[in-house]
Protein backbone atom coordinates (compact mmCIF):
# COMPACT_ATOMS: atom_id res chain seq x y z
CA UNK A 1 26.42 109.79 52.48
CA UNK A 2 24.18 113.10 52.72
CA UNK A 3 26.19 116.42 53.39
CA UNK A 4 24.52 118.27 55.96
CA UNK A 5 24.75 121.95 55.83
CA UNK A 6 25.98 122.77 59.34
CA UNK A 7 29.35 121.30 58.35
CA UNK A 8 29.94 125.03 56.40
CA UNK A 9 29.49 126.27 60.01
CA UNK A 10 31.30 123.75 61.84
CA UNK A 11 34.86 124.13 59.63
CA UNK A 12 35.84 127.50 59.99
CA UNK A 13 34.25 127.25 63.90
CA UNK A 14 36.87 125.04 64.83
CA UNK A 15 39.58 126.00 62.67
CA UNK A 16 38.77 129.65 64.04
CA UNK A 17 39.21 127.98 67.38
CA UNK A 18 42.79 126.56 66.44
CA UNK A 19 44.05 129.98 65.09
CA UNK A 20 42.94 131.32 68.79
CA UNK A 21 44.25 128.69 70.62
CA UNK A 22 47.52 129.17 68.89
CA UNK A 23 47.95 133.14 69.44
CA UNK A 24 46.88 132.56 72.98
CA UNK A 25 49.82 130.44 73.29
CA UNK A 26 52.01 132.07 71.82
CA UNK A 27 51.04 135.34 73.44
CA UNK A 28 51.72 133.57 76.83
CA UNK A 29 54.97 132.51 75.78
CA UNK A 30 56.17 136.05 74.59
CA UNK A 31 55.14 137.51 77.99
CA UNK A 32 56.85 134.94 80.17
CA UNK A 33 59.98 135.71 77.79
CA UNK A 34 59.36 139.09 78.71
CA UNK A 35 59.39 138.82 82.50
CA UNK A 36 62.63 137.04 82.24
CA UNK A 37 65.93 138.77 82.61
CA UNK A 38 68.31 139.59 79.34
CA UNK A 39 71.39 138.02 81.11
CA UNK A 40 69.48 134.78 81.63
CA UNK A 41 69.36 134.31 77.95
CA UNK A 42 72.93 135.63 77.84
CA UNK A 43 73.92 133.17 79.91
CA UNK A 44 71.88 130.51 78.33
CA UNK A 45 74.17 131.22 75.30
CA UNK A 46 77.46 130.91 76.67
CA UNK A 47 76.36 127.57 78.13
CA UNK A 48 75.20 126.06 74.63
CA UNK A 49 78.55 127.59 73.10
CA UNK A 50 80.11 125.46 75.64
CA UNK A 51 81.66 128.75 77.45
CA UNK A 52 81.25 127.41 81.38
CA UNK A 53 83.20 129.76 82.52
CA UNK A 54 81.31 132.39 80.96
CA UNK A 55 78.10 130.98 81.71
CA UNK A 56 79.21 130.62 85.22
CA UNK A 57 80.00 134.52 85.94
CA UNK A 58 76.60 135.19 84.07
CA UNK A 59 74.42 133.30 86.62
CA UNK A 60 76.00 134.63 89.63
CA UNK A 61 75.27 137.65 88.67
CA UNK A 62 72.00 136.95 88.10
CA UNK A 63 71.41 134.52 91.03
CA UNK A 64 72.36 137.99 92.99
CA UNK A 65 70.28 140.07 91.45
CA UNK A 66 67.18 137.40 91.67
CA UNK A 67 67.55 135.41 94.87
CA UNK A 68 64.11 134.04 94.61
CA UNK A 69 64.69 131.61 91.66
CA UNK A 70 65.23 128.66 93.07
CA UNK A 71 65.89 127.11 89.65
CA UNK A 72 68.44 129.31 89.07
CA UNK A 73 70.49 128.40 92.00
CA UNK A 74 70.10 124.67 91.53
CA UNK A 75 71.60 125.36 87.92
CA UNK A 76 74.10 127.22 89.26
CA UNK A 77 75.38 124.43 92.17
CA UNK A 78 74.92 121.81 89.36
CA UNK A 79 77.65 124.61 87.07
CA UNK A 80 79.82 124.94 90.20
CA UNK A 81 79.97 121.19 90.55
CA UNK A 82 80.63 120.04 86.79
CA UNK A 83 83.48 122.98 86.92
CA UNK A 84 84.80 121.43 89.92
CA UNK A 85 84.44 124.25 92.45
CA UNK A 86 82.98 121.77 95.03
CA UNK A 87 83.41 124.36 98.13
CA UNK A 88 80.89 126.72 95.91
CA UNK A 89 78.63 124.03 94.93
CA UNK A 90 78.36 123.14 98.80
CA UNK A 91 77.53 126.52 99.70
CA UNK A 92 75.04 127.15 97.13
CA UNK A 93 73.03 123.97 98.05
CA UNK A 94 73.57 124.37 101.86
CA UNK A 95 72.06 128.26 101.55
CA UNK A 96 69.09 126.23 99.29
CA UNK A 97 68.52 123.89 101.90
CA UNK A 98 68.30 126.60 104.60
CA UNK A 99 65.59 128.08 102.78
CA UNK A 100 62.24 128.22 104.67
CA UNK A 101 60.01 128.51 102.41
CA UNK A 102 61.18 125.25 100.08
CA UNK A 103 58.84 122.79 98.91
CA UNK A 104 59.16 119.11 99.96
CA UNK A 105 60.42 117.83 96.58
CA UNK A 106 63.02 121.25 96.11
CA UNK A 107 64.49 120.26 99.93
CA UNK A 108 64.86 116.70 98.90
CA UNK A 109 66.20 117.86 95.50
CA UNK A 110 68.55 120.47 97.19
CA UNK A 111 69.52 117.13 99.53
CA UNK A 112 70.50 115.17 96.80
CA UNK A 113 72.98 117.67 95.28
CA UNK A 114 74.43 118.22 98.50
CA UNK A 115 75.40 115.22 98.50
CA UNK A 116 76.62 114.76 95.35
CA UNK A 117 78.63 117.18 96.02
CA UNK A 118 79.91 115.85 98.94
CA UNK A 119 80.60 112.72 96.94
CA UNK A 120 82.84 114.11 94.24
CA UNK A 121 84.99 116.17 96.87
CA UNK A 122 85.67 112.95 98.43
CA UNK A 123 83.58 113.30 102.23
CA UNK A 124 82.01 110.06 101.37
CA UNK A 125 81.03 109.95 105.15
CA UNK A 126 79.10 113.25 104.85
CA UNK A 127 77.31 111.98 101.36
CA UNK A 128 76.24 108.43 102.78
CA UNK A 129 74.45 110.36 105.39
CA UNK A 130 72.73 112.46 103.61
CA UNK A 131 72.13 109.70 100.98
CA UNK A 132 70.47 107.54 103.57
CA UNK A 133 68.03 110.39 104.30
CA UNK A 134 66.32 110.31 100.97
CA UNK A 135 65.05 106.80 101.16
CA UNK A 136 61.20 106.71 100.89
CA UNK A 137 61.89 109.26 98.46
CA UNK A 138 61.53 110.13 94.49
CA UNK A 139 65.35 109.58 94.67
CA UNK A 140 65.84 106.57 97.12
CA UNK A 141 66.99 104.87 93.59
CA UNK A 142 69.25 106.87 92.53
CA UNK A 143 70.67 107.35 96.13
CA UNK A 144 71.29 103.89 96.57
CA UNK A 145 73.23 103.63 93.24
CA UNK A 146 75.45 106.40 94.33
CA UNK A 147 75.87 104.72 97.79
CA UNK A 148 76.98 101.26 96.16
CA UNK A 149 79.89 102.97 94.32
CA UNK A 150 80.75 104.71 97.63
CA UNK A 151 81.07 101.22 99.54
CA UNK A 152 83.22 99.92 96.98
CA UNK A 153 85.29 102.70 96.59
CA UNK A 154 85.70 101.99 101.10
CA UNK A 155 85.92 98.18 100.32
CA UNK A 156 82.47 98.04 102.74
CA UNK A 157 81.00 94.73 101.00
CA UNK A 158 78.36 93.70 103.38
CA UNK A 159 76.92 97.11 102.90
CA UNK A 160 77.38 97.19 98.92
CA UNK A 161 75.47 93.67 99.04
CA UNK A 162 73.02 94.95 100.95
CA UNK A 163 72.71 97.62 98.93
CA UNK A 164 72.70 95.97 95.17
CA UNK A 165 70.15 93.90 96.76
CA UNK A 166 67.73 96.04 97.22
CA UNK A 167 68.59 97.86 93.62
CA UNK A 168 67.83 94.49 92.14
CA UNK A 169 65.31 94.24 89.77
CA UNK A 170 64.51 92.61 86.02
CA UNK A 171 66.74 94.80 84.09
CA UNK A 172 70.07 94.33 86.42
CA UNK A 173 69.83 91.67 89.10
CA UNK A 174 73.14 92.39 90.18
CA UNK A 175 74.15 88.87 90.87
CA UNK A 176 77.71 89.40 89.22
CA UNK A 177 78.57 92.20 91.51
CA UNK A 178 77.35 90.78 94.27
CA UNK A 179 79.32 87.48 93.86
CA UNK A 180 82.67 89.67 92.95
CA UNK A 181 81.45 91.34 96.86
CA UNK A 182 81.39 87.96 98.43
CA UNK A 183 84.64 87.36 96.49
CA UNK A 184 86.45 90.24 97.96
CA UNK A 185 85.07 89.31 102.03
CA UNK A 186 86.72 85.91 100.93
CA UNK A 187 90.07 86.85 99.95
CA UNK A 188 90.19 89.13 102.95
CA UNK A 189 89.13 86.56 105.19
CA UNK A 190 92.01 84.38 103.68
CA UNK A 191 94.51 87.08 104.31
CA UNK A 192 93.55 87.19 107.98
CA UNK A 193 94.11 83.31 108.34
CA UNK A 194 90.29 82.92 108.36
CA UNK A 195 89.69 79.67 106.00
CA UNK A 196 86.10 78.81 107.42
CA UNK A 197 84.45 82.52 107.00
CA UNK A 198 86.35 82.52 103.69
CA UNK A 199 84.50 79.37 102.47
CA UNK A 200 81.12 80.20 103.82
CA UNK A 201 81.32 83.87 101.52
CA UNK A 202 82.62 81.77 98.38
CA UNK A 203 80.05 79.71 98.83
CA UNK A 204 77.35 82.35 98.81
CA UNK A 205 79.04 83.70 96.19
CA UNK A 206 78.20 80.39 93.70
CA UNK A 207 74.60 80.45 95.28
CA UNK A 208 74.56 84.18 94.18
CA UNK A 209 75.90 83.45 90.72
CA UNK A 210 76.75 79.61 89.71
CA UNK A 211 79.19 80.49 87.23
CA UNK A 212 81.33 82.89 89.19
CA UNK A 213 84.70 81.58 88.26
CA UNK A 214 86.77 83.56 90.71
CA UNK A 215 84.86 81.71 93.41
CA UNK A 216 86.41 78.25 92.54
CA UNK A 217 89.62 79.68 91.81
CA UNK A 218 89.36 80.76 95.65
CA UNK A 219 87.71 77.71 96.21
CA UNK A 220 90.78 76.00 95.01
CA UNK A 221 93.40 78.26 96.75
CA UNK A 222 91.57 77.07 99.81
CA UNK A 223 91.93 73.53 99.44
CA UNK A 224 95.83 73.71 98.61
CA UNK A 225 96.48 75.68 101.92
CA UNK A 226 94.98 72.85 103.80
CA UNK A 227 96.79 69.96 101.67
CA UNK A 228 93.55 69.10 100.04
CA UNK A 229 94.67 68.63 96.73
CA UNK A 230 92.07 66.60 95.42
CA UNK A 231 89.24 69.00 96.58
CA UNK A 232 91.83 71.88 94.73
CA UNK A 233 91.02 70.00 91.97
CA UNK A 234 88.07 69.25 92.04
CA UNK A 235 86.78 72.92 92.31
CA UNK A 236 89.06 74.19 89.30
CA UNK A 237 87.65 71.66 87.17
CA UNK A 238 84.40 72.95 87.59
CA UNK A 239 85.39 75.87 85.77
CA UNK A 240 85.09 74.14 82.75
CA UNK A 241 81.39 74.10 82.86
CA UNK A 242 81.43 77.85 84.04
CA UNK A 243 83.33 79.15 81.55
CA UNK A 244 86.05 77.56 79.80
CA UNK A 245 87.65 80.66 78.70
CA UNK A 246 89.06 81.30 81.96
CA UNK A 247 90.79 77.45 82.21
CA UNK A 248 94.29 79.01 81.69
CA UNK A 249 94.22 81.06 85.11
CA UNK A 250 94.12 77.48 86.89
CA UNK A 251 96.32 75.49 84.70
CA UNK A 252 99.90 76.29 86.48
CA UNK A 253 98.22 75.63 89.87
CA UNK A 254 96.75 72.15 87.84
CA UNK A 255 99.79 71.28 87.24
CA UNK A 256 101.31 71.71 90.83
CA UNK A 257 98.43 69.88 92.10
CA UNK A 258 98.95 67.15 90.38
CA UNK A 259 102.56 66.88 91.27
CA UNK A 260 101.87 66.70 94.66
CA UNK A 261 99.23 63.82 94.47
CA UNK A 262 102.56 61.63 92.28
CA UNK A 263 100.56 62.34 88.96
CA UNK A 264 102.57 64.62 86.97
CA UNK A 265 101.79 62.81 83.32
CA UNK A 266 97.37 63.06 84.20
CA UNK A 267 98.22 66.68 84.81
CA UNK A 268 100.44 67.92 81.31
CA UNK A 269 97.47 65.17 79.20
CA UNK A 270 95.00 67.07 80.85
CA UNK A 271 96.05 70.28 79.49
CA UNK A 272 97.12 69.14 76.48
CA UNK A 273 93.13 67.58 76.21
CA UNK A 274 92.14 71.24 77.10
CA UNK A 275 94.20 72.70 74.43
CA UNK A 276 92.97 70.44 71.72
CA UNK A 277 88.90 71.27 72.87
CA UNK A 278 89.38 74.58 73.21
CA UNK A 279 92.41 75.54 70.49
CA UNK A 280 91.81 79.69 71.34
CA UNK A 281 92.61 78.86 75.05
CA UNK A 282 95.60 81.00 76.13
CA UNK A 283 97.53 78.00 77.45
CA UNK A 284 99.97 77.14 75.00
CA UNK A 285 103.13 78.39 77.21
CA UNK A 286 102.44 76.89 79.80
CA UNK A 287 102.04 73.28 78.18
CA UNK A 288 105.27 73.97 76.20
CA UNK A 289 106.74 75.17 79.29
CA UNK A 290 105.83 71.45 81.06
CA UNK A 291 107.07 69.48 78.52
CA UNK A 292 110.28 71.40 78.34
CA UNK A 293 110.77 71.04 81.81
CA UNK A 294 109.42 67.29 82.35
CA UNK A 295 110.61 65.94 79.07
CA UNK A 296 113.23 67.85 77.10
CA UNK A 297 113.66 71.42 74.69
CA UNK A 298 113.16 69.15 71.41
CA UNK A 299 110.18 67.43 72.52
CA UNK A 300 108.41 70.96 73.30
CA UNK A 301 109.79 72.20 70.11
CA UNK A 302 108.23 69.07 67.91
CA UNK A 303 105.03 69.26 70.41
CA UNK A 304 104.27 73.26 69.35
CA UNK A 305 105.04 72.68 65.85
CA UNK A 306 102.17 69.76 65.20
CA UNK A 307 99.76 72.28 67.85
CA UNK A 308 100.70 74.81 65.49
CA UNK A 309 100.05 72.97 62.68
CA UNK A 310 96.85 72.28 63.66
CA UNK A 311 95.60 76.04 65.25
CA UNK A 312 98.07 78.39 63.94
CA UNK A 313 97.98 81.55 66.36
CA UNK A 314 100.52 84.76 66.80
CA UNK A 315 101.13 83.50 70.60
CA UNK A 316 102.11 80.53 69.11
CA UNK A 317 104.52 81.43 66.41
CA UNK A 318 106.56 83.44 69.34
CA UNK A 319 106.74 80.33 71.66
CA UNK A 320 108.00 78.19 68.30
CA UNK A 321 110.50 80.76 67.90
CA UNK A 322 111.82 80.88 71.16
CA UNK A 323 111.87 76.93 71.18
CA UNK A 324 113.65 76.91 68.27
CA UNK A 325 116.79 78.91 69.47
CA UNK A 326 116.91 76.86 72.08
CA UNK A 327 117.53 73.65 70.18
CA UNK A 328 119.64 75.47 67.41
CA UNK A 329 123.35 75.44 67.01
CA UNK A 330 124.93 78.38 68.82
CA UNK A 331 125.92 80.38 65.42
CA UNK A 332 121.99 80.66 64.12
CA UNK A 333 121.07 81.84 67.42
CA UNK A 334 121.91 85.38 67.13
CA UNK A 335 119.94 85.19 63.89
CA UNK A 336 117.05 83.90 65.49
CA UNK A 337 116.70 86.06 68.68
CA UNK A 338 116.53 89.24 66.25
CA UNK A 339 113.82 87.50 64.39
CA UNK A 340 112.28 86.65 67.70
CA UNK A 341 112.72 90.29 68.88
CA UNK A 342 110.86 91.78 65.51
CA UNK A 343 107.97 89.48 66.07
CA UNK A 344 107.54 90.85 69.71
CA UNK A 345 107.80 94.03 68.67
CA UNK A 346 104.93 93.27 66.28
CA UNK A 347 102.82 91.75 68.70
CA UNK A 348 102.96 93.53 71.96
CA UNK A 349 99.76 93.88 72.36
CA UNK A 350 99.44 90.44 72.54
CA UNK A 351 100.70 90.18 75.97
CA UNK A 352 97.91 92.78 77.27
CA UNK A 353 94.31 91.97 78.89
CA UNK A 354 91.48 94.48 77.82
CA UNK A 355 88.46 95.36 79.27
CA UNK A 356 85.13 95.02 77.02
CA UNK A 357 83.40 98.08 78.44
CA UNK A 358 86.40 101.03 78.02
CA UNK A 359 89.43 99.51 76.39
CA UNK A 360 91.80 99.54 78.82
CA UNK A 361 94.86 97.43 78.67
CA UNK A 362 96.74 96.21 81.62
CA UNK A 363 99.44 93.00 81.96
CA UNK A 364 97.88 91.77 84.97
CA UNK A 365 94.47 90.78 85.04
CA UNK A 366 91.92 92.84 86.93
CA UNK A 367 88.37 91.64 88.27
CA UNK A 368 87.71 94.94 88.34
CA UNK A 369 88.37 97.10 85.80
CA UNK A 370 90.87 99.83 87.74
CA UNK A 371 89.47 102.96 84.73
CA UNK A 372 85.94 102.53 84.11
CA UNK A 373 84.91 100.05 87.57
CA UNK A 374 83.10 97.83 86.05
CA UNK A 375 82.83 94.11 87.21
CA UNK A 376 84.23 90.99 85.21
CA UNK A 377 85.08 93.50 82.39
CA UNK A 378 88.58 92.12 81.48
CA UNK A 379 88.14 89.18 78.40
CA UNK A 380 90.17 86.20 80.00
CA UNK A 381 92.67 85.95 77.00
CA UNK A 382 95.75 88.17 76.24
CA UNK A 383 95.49 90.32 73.26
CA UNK A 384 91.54 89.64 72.89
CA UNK A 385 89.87 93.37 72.14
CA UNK A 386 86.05 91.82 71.61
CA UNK A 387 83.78 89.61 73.46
């Protein structure tokens, strides 16, 4: 390789050209700092000290002093808003919107935080109007997410579905919510006597999402109110194949099913054939509970000890405890209720649902998580923490 002498020229040429580029850059950065106003950067403090407040009485100030930054009053609404002075936040992006000389992006912006802020004071009427406005626009998406959590916040499902629907896409196809939506139209269809229009949304429901268990449970529900006990089992069964982890919120009305068709013993072998596939389902009361009351106290009592035996579990030790004063001789029972007591104790949470996404613990379980919202969020089993 031959070295050429214009490469001595052609090094210090460009880095010359760097060193200019460099001052010219940062000479344009210390004269925009110039031309902007000590309390911004003031303000600008307080707000990465985490001093809102502060912050807050900064801005105004400044937002009076400098009406023409537009920037500055968005920041300012967005302040009001996170503070939770929603009437000031409203004004601020009402007096933006009223501004003439605002560019189509800044009006749709201004729009947009209008109605968010419409949203979090609770005029959900007043934010789905003005959230409808920005389709066709840079923030039609986000829009439409804010709309679905308005609908189900008003219980308006055919608009959430429509809605999620058109949110859809690879990343979330939203074929869980929608279900749970076609899930909630049933069960208030069923509450206004309406079997037929409940049955057509459940069954939308599975076409929406085949293993939405909730529908069959409904499904199920259905069948019993019209006598149809064979079709009440026939759709709880199917759970199985959905998701077996959710078997023990059918196996009471299993049971009762059974009873009615004259088949009592298929029904309490049919759990029992559950319990010894699945050993972690959270059944084992309610078979102990069957044989207690179709056979007798001992034969529960002998039953939980082999099943205990075989998958020794917390639940279980409590229900062995609890059949074991009942068959003992009235002087060890005092003993053995304050044994039974400590063990509660120990194990109350136990007897608690959580949800997967936030933690939250409730007794009863909850399709929809009542603290963070989200859908099929509960795990099916008492005293489960972890998917």
């Amino acid at each position: 390789m031959e070295f050429e002498a214009w490469w001595l020229i052609l090094f210090p040429l460009c880095f010359g050209l760097g060193w200019l580029a460099a001052r010219v850059d940062i000479r344009h950065l210390l004269a925009n700092s110039k031309l902007l106003p000590r309390q911004y950067f003031e303000g600008l403090n307080h707000l990465l000290s985490e001093r809102t407040d502060k912050a807050v009485e900064v801005f105004v100030d400044l937002a009076r002093n400098h009406s023409e930054t537009i920037e500055l009053q968005f920041a300012l609404g967005h302040l009001f808003r996170k503070k939770g002075e929603i009437e000031r936040a409203i004004r601020m992006h009402q007096k933006l919107l009223s501004r003439p000389e605002l560019k189509l992006y800044e009006k749709q912006s201004a729009q947009y935080e209008l109605a968010l802020d419409f949203m979090k004071a609770g005029l959900f009427d007043r934010a789905e109007e003005l959230f409808g406005q920005l389709n066709d626009t840079d923030f039609a998406r986000a829009a439409r997410r804010h709309l679905l959590d308005i609908y189900q916040q008003e219980k308006e499902w055919i608009k959430a579905i429509e809605t999620a629907q058109q949110l859809r896409d690879t990343s979330h196809t939203y074929q869980h919510e929608i279900a749970e939506f076609y899930c909630e139209l049933a069960t208030g269809a069923m509450t206004r006597s309406q079997p037929q229009e409940a049955r057509q949304y459940l069954q939308q429901a599975l076409a929406e999402h085949r293993k939405c268990v909730r529908a069959n449970l409904l499904l199920g529900e259905l069948a019993v109110s019209n006598g149809d006990y064979v079709a009440a089992i026939e759709a709880w069964l199917k759970i199985e194949s959905q998701d077996h982890r959710f078997l023990p919120f059918a196996a009471r009305k299993l049971l009762e099913a059974y009873d009615k068709l004259g088949k009592a013993e298929e029904g309490t072998a049919l759990l029992k054939g559950f319990l010894s596939t699945y050993p972690e389902l959270d059944m084992l009361d309610i078979v102990v509970e069957r044989i207690g009351a179709t056979e007798s106290d001992a034969a529960a009592y002998e039953w939980l000890r082999e099943e205990l035996r075989r998958n020794p579990t917390m639940s279980g030790l409590l229900k062995l405890q609890d059949a074991q004063t009942k068959t003992s001789p009235p002087e060890r029972r005092a003993e053995l209720e304050t044994m039974q007591r400590l063990t509660q104790e120990a194990t109350r949470g136990l007897s608690m649902y959580h949800c997967a996404s936030c933690g939250f613990k409730a007794r009863q379980y909850f399709w929809r998580c009542p603290a963070c919202n989200d859908w099929e969020s509960f795990l099916p089993a008492r005293g489960q923490t972890k998917a």
